[in-house]
N, C-alpha and C. Protein backbone atom coordinates (compact mmCIF):
# COMPACT_ATOMS: atom_id res chain seq x y z
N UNK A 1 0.82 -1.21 0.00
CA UNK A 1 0.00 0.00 0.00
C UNK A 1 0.86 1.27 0.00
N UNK A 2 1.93 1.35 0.95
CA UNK A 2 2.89 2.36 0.99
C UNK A 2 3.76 2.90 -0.68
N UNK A 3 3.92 1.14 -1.00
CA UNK A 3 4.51 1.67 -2.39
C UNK A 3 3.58 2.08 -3.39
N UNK A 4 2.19 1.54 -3.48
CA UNK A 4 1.41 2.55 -4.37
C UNK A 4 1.21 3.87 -4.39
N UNK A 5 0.94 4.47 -2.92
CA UNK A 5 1.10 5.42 -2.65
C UNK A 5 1.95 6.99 -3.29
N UNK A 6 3.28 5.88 -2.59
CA UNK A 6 4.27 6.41 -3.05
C UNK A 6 4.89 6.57 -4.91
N UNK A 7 4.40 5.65 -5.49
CA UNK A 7 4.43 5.82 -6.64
C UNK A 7 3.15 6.80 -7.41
N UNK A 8 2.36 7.23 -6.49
CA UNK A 8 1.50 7.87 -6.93
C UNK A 8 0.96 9.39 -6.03
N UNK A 9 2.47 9.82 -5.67
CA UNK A 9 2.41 10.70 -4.90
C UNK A 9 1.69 12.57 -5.38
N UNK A 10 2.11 12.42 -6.33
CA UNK A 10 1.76 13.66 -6.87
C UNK A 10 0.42 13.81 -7.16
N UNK A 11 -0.19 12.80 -7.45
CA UNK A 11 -1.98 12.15 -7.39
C UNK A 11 -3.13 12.57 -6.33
N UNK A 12 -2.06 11.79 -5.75
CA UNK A 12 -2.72 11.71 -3.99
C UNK A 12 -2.44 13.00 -3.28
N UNK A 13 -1.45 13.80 -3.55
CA UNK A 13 -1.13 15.69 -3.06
C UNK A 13 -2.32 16.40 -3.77
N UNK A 14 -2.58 16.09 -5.03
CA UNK A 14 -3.31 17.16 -5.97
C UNK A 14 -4.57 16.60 -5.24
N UNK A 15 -4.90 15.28 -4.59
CA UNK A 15 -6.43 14.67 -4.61
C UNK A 15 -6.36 15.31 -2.98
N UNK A 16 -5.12 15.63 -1.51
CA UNK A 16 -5.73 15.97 -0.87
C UNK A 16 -5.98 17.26 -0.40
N UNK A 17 -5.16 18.02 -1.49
CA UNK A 17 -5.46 19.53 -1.62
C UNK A 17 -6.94 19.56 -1.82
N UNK A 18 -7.61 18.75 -2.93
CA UNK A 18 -8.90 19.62 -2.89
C UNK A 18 -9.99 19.05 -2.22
N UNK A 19 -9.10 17.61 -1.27
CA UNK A 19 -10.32 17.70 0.03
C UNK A 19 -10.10 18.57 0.67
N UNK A 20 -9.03 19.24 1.00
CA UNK A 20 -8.68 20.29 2.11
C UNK A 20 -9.52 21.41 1.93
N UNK A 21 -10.25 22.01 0.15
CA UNK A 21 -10.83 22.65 0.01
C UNK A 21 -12.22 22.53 0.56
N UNK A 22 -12.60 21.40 0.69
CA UNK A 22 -13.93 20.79 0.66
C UNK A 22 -14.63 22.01 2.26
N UNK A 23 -14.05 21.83 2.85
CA UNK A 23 -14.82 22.53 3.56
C UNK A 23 -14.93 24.21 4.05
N UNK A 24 -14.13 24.44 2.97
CA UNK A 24 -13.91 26.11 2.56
C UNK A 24 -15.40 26.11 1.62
N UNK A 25 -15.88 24.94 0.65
CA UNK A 25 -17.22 25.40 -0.21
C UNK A 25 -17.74 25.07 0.81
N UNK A 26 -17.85 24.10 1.48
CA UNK A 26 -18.79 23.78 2.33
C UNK A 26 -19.53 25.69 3.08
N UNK A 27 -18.47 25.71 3.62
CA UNK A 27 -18.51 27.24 4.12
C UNK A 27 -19.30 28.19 3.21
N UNK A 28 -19.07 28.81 1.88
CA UNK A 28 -19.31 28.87 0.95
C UNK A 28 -21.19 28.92 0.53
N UNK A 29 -21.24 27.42 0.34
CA UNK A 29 -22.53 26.71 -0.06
C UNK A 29 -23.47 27.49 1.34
N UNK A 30 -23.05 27.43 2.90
CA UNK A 30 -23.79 28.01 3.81
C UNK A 30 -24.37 29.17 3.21
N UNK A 31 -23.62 29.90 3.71
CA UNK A 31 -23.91 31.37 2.92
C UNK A 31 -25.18 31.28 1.99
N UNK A 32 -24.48 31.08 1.14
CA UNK A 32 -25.33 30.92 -0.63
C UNK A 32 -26.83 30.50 -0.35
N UNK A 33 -26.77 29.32 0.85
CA UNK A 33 -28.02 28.91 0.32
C UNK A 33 -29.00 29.31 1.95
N UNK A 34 -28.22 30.29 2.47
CA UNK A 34 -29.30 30.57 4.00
C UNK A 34 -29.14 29.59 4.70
N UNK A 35 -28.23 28.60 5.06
CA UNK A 35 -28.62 27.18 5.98
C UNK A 35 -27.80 27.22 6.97
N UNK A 36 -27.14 28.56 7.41
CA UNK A 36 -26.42 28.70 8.75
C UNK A 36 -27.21 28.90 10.00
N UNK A 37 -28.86 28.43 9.93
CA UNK A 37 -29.01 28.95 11.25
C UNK A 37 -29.38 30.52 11.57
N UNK A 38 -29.76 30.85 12.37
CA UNK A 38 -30.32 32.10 13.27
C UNK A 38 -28.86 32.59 13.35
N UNK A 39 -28.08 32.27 13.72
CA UNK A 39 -26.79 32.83 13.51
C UNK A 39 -25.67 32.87 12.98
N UNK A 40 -25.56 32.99 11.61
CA UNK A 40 -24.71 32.90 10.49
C UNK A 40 -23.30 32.77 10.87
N UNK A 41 -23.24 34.33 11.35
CA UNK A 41 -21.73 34.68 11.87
C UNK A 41 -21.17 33.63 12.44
N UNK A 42 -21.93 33.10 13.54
CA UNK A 42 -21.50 32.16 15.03
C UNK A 42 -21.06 30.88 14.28
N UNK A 43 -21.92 30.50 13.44
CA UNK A 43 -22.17 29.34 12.91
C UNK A 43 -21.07 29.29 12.08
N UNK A 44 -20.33 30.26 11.09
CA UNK A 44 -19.30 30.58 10.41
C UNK A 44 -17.75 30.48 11.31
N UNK A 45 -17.72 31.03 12.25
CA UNK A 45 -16.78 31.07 12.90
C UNK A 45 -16.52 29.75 13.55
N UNK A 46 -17.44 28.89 14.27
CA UNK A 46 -17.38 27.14 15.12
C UNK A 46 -16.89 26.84 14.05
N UNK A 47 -17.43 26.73 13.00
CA UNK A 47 -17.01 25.61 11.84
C UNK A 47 -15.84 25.59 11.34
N UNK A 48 -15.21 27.26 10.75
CA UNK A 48 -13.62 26.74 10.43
C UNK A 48 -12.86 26.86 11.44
N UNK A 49 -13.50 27.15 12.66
CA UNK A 49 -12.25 26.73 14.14
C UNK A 49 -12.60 24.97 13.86
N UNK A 50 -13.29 24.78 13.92
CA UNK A 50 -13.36 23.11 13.91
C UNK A 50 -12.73 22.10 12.61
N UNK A 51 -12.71 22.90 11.84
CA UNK A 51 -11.53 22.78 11.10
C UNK A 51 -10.31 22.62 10.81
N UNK A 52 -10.09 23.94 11.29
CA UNK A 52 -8.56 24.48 11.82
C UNK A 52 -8.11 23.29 12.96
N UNK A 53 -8.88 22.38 13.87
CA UNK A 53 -8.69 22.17 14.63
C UNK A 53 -8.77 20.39 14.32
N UNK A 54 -9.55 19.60 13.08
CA UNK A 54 -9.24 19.26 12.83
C UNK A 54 -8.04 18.85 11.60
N UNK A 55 -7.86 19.80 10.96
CA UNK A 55 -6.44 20.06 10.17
C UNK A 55 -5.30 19.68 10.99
N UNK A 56 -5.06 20.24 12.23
CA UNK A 56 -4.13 20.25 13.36
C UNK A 56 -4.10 18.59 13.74
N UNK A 57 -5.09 17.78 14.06
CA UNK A 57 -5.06 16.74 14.58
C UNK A 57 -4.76 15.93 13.15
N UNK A 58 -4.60 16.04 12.03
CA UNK A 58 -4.33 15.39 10.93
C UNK A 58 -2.99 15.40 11.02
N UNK A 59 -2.58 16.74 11.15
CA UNK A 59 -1.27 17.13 11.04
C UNK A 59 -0.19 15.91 11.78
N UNK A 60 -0.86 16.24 13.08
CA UNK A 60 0.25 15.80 14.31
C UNK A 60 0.09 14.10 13.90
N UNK A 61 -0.93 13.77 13.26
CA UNK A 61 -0.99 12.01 13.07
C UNK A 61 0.35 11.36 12.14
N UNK A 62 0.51 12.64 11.75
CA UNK A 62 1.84 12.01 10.34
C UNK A 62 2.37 11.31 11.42
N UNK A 63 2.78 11.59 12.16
CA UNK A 63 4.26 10.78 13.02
C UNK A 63 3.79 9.08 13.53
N UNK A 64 3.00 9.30 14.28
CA UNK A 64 2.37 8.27 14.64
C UNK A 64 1.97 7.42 13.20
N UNK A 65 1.52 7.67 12.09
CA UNK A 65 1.32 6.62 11.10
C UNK A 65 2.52 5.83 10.31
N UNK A 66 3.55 7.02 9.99
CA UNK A 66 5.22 6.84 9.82
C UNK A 66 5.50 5.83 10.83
N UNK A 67 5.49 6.30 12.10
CA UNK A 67 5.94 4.87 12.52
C UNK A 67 5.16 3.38 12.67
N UNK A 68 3.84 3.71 12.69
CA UNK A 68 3.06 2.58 12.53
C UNK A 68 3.62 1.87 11.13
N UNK A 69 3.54 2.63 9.76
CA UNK A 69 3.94 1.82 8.70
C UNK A 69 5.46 1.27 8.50
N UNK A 70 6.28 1.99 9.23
CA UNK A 70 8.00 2.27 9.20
C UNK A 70 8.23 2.69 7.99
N UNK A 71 7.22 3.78 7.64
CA UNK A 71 7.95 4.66 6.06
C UNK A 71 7.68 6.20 6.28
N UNK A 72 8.41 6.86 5.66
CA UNK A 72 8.13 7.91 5.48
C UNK A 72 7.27 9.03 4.94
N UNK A 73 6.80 7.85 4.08
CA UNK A 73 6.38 8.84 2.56
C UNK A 73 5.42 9.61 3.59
N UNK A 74 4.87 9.37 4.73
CA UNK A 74 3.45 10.13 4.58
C UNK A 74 3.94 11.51 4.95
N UNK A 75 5.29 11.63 5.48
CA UNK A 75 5.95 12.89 5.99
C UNK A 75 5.49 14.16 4.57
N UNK A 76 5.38 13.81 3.62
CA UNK A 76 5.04 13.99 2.85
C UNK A 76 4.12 15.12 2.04
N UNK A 77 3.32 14.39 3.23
CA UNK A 77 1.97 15.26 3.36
C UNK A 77 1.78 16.03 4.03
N UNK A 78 2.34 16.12 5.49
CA UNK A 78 2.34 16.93 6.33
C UNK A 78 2.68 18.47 6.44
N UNK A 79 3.29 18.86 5.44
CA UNK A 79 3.45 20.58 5.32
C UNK A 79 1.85 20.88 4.58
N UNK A 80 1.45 20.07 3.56
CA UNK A 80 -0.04 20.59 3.43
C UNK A 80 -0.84 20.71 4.16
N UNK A 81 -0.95 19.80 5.32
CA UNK A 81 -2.04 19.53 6.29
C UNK A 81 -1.82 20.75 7.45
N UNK A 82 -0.10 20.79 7.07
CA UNK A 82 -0.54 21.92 8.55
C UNK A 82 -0.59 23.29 7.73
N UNK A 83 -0.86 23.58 6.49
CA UNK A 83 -1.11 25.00 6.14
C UNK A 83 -2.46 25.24 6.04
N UNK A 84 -2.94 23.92 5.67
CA UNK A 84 -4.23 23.54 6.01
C UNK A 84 -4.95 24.07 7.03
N UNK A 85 -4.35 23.70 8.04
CA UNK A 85 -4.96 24.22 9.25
C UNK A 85 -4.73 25.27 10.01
N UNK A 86 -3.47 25.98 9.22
CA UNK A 86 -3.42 27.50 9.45
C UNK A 86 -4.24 28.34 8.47
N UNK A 87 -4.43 28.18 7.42
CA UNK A 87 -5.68 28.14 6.33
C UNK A 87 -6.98 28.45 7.29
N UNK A 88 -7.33 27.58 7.75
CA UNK A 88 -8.52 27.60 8.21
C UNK A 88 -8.89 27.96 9.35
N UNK A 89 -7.26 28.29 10.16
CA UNK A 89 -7.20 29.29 11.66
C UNK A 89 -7.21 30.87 10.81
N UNK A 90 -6.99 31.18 9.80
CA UNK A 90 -6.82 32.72 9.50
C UNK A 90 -8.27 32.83 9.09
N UNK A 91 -8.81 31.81 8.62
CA UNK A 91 -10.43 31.76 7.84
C UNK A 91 -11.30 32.49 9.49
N UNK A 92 -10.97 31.72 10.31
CA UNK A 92 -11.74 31.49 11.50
C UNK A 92 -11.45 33.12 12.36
N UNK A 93 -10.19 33.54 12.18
CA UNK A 93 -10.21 34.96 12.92
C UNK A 93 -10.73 35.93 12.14
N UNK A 94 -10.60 35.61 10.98
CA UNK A 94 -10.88 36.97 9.68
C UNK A 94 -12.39 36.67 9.72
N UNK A 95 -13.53 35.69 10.16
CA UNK A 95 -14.41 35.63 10.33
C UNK A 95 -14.95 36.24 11.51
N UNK A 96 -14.26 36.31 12.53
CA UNK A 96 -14.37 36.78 13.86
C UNK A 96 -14.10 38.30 14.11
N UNK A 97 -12.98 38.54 13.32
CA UNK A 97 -12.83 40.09 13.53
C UNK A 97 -14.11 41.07 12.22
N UNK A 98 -14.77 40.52 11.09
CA UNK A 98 -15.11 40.77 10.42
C UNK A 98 -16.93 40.72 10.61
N UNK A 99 -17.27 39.71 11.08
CA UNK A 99 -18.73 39.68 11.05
C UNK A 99 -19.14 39.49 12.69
N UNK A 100 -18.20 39.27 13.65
CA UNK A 100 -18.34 39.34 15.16
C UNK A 100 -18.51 40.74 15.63
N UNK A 101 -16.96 40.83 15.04
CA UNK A 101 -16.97 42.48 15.65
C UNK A 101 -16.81 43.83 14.80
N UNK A 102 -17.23 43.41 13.45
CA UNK A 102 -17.61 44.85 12.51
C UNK A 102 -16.62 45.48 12.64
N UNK A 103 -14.93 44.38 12.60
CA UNK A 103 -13.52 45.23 12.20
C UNK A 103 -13.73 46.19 13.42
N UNK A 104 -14.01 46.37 14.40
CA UNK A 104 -13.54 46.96 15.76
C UNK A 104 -12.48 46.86 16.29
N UNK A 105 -11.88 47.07 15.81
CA UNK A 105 -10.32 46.54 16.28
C UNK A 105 -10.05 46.78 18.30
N UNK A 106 -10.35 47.78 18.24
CA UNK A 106 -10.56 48.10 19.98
C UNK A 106 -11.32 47.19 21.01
N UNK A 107 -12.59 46.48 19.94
CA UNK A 107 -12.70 45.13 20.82
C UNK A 107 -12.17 44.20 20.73
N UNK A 108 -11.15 43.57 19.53
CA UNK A 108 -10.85 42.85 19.23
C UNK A 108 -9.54 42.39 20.62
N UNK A 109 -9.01 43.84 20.91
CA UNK A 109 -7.77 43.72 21.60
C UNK A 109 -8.31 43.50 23.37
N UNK A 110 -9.56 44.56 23.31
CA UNK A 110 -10.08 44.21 24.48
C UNK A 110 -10.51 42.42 24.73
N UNK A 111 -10.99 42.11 23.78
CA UNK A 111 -11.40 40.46 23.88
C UNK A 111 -10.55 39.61 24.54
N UNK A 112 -9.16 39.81 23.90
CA UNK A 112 -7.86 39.09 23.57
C UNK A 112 -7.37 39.59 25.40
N UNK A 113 -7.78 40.36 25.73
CA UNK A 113 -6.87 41.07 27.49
C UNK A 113 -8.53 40.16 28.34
N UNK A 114 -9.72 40.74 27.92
CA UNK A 114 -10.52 40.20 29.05
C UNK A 114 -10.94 38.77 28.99
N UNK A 115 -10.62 38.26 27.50
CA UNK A 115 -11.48 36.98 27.64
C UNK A 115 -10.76 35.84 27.57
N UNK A 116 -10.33 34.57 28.43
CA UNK A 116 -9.19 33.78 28.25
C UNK A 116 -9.54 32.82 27.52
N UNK A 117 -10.75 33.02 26.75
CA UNK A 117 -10.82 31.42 25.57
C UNK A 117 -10.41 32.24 24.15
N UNK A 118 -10.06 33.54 24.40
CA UNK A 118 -10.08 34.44 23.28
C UNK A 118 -8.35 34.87 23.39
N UNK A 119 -7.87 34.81 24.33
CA UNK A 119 -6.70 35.04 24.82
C UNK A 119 -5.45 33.70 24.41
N UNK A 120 -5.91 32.42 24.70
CA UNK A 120 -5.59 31.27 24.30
C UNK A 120 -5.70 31.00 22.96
N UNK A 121 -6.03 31.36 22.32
CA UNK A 121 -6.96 30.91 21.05
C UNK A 121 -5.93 31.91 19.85
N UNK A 122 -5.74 32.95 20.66
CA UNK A 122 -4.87 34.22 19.39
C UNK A 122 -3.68 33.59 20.08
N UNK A 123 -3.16 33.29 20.84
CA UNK A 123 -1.82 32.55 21.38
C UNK A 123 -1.61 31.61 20.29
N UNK A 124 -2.37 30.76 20.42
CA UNK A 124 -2.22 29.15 19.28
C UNK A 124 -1.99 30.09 17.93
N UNK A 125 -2.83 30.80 17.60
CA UNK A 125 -2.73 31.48 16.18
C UNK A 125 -1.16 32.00 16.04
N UNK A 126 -1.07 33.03 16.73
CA UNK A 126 0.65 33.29 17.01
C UNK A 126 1.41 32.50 16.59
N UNK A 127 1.80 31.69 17.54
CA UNK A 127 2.40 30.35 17.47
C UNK A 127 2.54 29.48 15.81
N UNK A 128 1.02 29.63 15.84
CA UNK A 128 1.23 28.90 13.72
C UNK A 128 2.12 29.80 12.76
N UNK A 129 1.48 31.09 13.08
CA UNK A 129 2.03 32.02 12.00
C UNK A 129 3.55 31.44 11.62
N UNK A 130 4.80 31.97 12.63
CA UNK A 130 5.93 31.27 12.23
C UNK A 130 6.40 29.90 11.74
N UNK A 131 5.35 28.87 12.26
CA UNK A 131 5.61 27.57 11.57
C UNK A 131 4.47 27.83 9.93
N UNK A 132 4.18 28.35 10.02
CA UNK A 132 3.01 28.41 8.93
C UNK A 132 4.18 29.32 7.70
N UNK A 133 5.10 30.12 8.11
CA UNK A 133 5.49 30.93 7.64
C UNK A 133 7.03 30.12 6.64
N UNK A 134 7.57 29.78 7.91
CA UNK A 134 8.94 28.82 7.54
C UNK A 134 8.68 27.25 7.12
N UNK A 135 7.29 26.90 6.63
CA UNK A 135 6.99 25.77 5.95
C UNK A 135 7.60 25.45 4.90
N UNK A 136 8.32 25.80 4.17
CA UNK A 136 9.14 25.88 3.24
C UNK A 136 10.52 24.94 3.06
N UNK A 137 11.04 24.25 2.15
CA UNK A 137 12.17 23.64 2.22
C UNK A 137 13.46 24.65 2.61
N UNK A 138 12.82 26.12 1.80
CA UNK A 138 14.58 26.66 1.48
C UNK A 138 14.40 27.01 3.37
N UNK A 139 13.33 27.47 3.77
CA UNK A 139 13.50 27.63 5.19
C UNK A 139 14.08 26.61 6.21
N UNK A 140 13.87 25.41 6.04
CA UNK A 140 14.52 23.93 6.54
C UNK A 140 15.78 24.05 6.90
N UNK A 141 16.11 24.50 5.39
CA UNK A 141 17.70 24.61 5.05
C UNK A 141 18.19 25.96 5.95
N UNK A 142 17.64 26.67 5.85
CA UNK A 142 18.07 28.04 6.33
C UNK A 142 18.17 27.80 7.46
N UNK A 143 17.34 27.56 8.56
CA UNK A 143 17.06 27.41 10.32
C UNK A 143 18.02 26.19 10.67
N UNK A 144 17.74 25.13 9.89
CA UNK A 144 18.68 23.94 10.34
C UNK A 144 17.92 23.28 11.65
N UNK A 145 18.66 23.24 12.51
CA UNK A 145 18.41 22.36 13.93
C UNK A 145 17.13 23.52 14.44
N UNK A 146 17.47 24.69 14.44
CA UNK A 146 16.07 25.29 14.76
C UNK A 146 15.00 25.56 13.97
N UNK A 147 14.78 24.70 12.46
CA UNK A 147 13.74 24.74 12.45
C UNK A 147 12.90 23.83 12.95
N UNK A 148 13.25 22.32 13.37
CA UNK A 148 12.87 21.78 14.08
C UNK A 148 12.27 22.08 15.36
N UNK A 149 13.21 22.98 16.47
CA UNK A 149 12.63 23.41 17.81
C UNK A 149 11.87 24.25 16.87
N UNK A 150 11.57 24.96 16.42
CA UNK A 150 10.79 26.19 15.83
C UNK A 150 9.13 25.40 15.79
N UNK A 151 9.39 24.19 14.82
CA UNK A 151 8.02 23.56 14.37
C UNK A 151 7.37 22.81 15.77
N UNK A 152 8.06 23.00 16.85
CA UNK A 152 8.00 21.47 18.04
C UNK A 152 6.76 22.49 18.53
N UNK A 153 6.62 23.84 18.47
CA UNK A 153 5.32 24.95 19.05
C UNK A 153 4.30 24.41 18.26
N UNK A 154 3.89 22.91 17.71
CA UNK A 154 3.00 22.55 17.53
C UNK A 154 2.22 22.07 18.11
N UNK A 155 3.01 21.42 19.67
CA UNK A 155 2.51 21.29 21.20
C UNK A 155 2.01 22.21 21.74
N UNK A 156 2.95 23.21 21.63
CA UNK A 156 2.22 23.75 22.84
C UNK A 156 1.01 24.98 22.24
N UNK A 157 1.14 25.03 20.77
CA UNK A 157 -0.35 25.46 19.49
C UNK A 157 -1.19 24.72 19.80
N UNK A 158 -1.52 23.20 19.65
CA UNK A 158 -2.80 22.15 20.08
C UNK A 158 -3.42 22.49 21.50
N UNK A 159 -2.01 22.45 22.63
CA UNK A 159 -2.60 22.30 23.87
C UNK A 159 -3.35 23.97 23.96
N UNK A 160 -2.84 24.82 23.46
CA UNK A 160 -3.70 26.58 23.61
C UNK A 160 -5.29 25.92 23.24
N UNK A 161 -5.33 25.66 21.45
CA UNK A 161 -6.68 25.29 20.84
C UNK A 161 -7.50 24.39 21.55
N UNK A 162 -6.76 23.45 22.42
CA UNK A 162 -7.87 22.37 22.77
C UNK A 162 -8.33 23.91 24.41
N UNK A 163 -7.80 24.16 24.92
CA UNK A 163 -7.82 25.00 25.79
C UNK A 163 -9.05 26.62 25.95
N UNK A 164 -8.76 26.47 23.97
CA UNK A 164 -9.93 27.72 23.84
C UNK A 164 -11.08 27.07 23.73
N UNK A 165 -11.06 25.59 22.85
CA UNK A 165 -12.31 25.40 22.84
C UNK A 165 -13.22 24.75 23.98
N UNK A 166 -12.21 23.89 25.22
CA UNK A 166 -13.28 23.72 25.90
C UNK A 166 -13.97 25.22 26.84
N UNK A 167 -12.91 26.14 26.81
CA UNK A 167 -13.21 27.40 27.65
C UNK A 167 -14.77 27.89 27.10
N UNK A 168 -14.60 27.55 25.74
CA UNK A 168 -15.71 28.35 24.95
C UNK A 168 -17.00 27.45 24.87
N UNK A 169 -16.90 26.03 24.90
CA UNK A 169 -17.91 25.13 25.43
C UNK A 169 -18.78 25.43 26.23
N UNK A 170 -17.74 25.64 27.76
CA UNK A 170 -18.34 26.01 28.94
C UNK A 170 -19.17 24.60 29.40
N UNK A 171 -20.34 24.70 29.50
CA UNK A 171 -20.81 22.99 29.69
C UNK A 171 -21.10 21.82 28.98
N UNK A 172 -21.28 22.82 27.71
CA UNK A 172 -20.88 21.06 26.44
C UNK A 172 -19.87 20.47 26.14
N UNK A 173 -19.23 19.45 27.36
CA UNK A 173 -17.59 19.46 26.86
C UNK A 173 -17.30 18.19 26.06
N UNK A 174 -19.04 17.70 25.32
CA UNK A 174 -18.45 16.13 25.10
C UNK A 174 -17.44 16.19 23.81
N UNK A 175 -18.17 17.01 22.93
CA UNK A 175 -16.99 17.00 21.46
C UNK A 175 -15.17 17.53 22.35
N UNK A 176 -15.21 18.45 22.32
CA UNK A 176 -13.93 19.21 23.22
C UNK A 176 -13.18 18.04 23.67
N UNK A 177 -13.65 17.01 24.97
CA UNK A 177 -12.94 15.86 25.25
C UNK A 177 -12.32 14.94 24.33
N UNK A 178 -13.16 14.66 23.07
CA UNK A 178 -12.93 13.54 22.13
C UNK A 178 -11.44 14.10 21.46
N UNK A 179 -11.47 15.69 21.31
CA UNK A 179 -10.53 15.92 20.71
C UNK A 179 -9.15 16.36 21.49
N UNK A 180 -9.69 16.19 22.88
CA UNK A 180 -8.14 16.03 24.43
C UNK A 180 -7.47 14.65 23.98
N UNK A 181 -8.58 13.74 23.84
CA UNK A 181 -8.68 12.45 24.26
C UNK A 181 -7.63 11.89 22.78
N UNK A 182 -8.04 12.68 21.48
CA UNK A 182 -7.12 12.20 20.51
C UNK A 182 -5.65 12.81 20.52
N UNK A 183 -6.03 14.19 20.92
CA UNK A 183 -4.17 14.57 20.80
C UNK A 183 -3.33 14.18 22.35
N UNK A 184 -4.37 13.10 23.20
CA UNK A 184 -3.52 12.99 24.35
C UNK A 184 -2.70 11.42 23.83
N UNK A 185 -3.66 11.22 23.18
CA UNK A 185 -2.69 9.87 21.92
C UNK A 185 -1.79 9.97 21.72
N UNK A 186 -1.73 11.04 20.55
CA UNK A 186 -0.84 11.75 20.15
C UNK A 186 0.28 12.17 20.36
N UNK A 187 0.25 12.31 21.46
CA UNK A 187 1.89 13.05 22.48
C UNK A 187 2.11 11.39 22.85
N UNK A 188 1.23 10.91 23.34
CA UNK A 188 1.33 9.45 24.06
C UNK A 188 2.49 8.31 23.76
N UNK A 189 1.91 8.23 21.89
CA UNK A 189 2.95 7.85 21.44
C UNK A 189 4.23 8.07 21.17
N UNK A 190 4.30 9.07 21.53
CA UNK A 190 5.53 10.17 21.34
C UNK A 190 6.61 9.97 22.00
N UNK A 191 6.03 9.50 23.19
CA UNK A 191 7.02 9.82 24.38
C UNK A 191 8.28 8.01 24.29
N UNK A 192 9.16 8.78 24.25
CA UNK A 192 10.17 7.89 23.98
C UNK A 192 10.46 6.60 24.48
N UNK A 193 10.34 5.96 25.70
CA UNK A 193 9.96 4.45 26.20
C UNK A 193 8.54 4.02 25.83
N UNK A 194 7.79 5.04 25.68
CA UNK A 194 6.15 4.49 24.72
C UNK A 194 6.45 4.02 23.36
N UNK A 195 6.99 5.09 22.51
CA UNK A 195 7.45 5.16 21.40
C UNK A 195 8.66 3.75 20.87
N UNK A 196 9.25 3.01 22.34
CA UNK A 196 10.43 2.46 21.43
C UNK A 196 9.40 1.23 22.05
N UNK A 197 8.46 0.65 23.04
CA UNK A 197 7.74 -0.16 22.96
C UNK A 197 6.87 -0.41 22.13
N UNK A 198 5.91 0.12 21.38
CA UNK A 198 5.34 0.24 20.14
C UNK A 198 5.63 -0.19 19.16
N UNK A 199 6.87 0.97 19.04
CA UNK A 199 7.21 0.47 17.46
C UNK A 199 8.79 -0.10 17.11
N UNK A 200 9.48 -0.49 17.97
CA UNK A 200 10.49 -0.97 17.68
C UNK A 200 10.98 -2.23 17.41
N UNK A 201 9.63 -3.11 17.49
CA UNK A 201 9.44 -4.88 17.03
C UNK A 201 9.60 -4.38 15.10
């Protein structure tokens, strides 16, 4: 399976770019056809945070599947998935500063000082920008050993997002958990006596 894949890499990039689109029309089609609900805006903004947020949990899976298969190729994929989901974190604020707060910029900053699911949430964003920015090979090359520590603020980007969204839940925390519960996997496997029990047969 790995070697089909891999022999059919440029296929499978072009085929998951335009799922990645899929839920930018999705977004889109709302609009167009009135089916956001009593509250458009609100309804606009959950969705490409939930996005953004699953993009992120796609992202962080490369590692864990690489070593499940012992190949690389899927490394592959992973600079799309996480622009992906900075994609759809800039979708989600430019929605927020635009139809929330009517480009107020003065609330925007007030939000970000009084409100801590709003405070957490532009933190994680922060945080992407520079990995979102130095995604790039010639950048690889350029940073060297720090672009690695540079990209590792992908930890502590997830743990902000999972952080805004249960804040913003408040008492619906069942979705919010499912998605603790997957990136606590995630690190899980990570951790280096986990990691060499796993996968080192």
């Amino acid at each position: 399976m790995v070697a089909i894949i891999k022999n059919n890499r440029a296929k499978i990039k072009g085929l998951v770019f335009l799922l990645g689109l899929i839920p930018l029309l999705m977004l889109f089609l709302g609009v167009a056809q009135d089916s956001l609900g009593p509250d458009p805006a609100k309804a606009l903004s959950h969705s490409s945070g939930d996005w953004a947020l699953r993009f992120l949990m796609l992202t962080m899976a490369i590692t864990p599947l690489r070593l499940i298969t012992r190949s690389s190729e899927w490394v592959h994929y992973r600079r799309m998935l996480g622009l992906f989901t900075f994609f759809y974190a800039v979708i989600h604020l430019i929605i927020y500063c635009l139809f929330l707060l009517g480009l107020q910029w003065q609330d925007l900053w007030g939000d970000i000082l009084e409100r801590p699911y709003i405070t957490v949430g532009f933190l994680a964003w922060l945080l992407m920008l520079p990995m979102a920015i130095t995604s790039t090979h010639r950048w690889q090359r350029k940073l060297g050993k720090r672009w690695v520590r540079l990209h590792r603020s992908i930890y502590a980007a997830s743990a902000l997002v999972l952080l805004h969204i249960i804040w913003q839940a408040r008492s619906d925390l069942a979705e919010p958990l499912v998605y603790v519960l997957i990136f606590a996997i995630l690190i899980f496997v990570r951790i280096p006596p986990i990691k060499k029990r796993l996968f080192s047969r």
